[in-house]
N, C-alpha and C. Protein backbone atom coordinates (compact mmCIF):
# COMPACT_ATOMS: atom_id res chain seq x y z
N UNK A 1 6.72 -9.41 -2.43
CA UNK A 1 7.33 -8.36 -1.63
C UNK A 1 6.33 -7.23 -1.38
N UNK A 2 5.44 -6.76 -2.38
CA UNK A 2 4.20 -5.52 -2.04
C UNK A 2 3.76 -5.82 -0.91
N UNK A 3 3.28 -7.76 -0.58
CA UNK A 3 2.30 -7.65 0.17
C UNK A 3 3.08 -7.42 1.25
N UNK A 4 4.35 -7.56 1.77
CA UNK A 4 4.73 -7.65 2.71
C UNK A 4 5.48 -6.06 3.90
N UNK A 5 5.38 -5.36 1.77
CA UNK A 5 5.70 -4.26 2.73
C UNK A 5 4.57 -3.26 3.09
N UNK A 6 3.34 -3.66 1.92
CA UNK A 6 1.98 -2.64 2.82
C UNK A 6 1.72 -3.48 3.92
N UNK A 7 1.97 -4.59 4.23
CA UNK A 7 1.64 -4.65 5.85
C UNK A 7 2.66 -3.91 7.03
N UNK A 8 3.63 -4.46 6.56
CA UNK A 8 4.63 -3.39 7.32
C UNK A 8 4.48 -1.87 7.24
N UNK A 9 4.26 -1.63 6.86
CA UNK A 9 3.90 0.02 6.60
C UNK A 9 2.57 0.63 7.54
N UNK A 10 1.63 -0.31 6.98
CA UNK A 10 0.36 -0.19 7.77
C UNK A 10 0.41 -0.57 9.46
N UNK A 11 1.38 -1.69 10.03
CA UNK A 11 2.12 -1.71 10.97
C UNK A 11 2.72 -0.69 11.86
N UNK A 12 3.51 0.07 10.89
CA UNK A 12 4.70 0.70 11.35
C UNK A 12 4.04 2.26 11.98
N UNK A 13 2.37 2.12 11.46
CA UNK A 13 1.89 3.45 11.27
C UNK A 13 0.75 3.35 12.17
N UNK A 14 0.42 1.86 12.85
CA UNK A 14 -0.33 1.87 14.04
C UNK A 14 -2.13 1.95 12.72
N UNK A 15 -1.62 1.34 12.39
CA UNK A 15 -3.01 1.11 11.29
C UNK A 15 -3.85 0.16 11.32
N UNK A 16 -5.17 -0.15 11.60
CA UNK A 16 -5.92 -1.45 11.59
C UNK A 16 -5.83 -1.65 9.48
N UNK A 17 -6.18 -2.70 9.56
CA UNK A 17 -6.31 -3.19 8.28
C UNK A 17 -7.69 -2.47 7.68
N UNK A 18 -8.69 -2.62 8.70
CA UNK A 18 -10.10 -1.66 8.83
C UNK A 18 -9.48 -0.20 8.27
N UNK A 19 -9.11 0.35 9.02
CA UNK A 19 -8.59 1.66 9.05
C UNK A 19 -8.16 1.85 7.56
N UNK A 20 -7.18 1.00 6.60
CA UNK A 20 -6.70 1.35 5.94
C UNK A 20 -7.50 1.44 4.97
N UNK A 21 -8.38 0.01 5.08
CA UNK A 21 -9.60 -0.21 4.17
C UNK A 21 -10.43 1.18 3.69
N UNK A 22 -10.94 1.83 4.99
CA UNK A 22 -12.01 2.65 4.96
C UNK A 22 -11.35 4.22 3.89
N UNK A 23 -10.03 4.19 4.22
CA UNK A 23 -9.31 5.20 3.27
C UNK A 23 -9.24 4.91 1.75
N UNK A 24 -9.36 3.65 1.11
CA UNK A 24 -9.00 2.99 0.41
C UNK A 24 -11.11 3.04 -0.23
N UNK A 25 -11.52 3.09 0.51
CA UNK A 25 -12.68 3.19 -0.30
C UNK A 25 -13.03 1.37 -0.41
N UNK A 26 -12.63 0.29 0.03
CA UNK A 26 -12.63 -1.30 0.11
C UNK A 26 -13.08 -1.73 1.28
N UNK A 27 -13.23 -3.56 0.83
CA UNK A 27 -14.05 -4.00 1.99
C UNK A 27 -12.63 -4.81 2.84
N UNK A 28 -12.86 -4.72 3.97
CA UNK A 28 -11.08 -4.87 4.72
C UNK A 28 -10.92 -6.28 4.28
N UNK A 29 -11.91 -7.17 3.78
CA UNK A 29 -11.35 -8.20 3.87
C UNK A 29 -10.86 -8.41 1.93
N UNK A 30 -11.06 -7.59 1.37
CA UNK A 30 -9.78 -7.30 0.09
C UNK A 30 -8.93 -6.70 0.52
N UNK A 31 -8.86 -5.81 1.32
CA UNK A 31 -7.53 -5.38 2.09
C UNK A 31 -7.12 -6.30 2.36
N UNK A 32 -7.64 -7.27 3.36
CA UNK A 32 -6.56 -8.57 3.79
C UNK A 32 -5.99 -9.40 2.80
N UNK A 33 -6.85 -9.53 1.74
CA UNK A 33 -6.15 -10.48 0.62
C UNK A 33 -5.12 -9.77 0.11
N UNK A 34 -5.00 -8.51 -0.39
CA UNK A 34 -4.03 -7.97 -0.97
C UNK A 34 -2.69 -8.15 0.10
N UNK A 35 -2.92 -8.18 1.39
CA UNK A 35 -1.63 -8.25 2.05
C UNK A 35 -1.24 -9.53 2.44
N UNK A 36 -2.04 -10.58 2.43
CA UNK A 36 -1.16 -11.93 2.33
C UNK A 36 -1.48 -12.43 0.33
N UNK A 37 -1.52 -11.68 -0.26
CA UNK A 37 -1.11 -11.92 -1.74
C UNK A 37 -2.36 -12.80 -2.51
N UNK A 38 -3.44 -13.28 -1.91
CA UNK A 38 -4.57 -13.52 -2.58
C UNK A 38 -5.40 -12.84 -3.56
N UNK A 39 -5.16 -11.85 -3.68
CA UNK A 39 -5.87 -11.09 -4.59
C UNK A 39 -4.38 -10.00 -5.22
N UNK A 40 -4.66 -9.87 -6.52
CA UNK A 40 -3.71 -8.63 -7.19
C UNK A 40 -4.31 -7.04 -6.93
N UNK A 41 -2.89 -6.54 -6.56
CA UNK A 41 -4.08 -4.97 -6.35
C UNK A 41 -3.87 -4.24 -7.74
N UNK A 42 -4.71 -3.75 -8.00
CA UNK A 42 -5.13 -2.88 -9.06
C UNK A 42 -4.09 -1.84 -9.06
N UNK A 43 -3.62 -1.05 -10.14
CA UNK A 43 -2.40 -0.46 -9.98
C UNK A 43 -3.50 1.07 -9.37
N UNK A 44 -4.95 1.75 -9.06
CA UNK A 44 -5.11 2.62 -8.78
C UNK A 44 -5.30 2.49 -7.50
N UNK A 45 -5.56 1.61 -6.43
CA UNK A 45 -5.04 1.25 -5.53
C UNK A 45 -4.00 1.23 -4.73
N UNK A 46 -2.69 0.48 -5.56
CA UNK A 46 -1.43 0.37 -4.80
C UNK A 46 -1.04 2.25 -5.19
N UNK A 47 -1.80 2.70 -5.55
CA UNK A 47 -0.53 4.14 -6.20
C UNK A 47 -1.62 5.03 -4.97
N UNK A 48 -2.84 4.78 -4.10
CA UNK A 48 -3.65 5.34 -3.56
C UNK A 48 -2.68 5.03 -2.36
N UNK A 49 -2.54 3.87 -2.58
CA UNK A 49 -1.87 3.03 -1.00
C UNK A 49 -0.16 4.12 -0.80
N UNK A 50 0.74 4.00 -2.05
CA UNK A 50 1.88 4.43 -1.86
C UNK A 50 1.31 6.53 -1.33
N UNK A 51 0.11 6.85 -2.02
CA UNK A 51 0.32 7.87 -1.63
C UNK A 51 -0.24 8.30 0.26
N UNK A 52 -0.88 7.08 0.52
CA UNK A 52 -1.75 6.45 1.74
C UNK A 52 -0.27 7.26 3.04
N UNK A 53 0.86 6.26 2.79
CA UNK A 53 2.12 6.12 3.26
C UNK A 53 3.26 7.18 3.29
N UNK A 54 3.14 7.61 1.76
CA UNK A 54 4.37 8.99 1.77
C UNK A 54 5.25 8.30 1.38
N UNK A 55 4.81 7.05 -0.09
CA UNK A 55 6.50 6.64 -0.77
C UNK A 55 5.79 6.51 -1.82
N UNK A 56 6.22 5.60 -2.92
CA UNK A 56 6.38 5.31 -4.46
C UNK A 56 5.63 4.06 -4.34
N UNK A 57 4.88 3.89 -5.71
CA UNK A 57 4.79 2.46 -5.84
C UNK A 57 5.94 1.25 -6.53
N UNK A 58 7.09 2.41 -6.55
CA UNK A 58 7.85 1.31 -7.22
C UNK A 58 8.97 1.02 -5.86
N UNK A 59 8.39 1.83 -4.66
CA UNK A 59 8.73 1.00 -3.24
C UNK A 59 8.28 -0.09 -2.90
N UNK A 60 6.86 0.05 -3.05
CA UNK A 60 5.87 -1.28 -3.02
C UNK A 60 6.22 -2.60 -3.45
N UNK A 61 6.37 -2.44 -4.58
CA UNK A 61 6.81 -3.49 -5.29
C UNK A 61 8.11 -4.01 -5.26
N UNK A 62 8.83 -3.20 -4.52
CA UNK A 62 10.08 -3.85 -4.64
C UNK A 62 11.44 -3.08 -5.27
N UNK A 63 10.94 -2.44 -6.53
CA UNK A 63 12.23 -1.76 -7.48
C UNK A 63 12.61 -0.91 -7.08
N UNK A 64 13.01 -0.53 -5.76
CA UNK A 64 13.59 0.39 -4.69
C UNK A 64 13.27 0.23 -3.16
N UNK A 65 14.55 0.40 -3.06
CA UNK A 65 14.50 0.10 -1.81
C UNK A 65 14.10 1.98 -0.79
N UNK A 66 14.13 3.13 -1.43
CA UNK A 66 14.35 4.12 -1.25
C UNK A 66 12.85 4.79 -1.15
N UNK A 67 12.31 4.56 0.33
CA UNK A 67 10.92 4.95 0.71
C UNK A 67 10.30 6.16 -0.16
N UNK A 68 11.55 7.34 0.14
CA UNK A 68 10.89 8.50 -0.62
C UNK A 68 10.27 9.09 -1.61
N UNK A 69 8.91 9.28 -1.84
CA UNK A 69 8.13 9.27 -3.35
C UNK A 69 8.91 10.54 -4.11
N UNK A 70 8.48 10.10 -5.32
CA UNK A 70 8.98 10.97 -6.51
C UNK A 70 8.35 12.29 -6.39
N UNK A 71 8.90 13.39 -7.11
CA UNK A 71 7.98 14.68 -7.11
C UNK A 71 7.04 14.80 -7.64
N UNK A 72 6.13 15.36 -7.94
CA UNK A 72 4.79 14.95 -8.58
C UNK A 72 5.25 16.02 -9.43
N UNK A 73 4.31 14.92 -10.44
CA UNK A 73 4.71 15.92 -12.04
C UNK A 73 3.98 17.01 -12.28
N UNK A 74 4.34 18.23 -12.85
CA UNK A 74 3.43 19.28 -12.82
C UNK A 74 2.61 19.49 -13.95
């Protein structure tokens, strides 16, 4: 389900895979694996990616369906 919703996301936001890559500090084509599920993303990654977007990583993954990220802890 991650991979399916950082593509959708990256989609939804008019994003090349390039594009997302170059934010991400990666080479696009580990970007591409992470979004058809060939490669595992590193949890400092997917939490770079959820903050990439403006949700949670426990959107990412699945354990909510509720886009909106948490408050950041102070």
């Amino acid at each position: 389900m991650v991979y399916e919703r950082i593509k959708n996301l990256r989609e939804d936001n008019d994003l090349t895979q390039q594009k997302i890559a170059d934010m991400l500090f990666i080479n696009r084509r580990t970007y591409s694996n992470y979004e058809i599920g060939e490669r595992n993303i590193p949890v400092e990654v997917l939490s770079r990616i959820a903050d990439i977007f403006g949700t949670s990583v426990d959107y990412l993954i699945g354990r909510t369906d509720v886009k909106k990220p948490y408050p950041k802890a102070e």
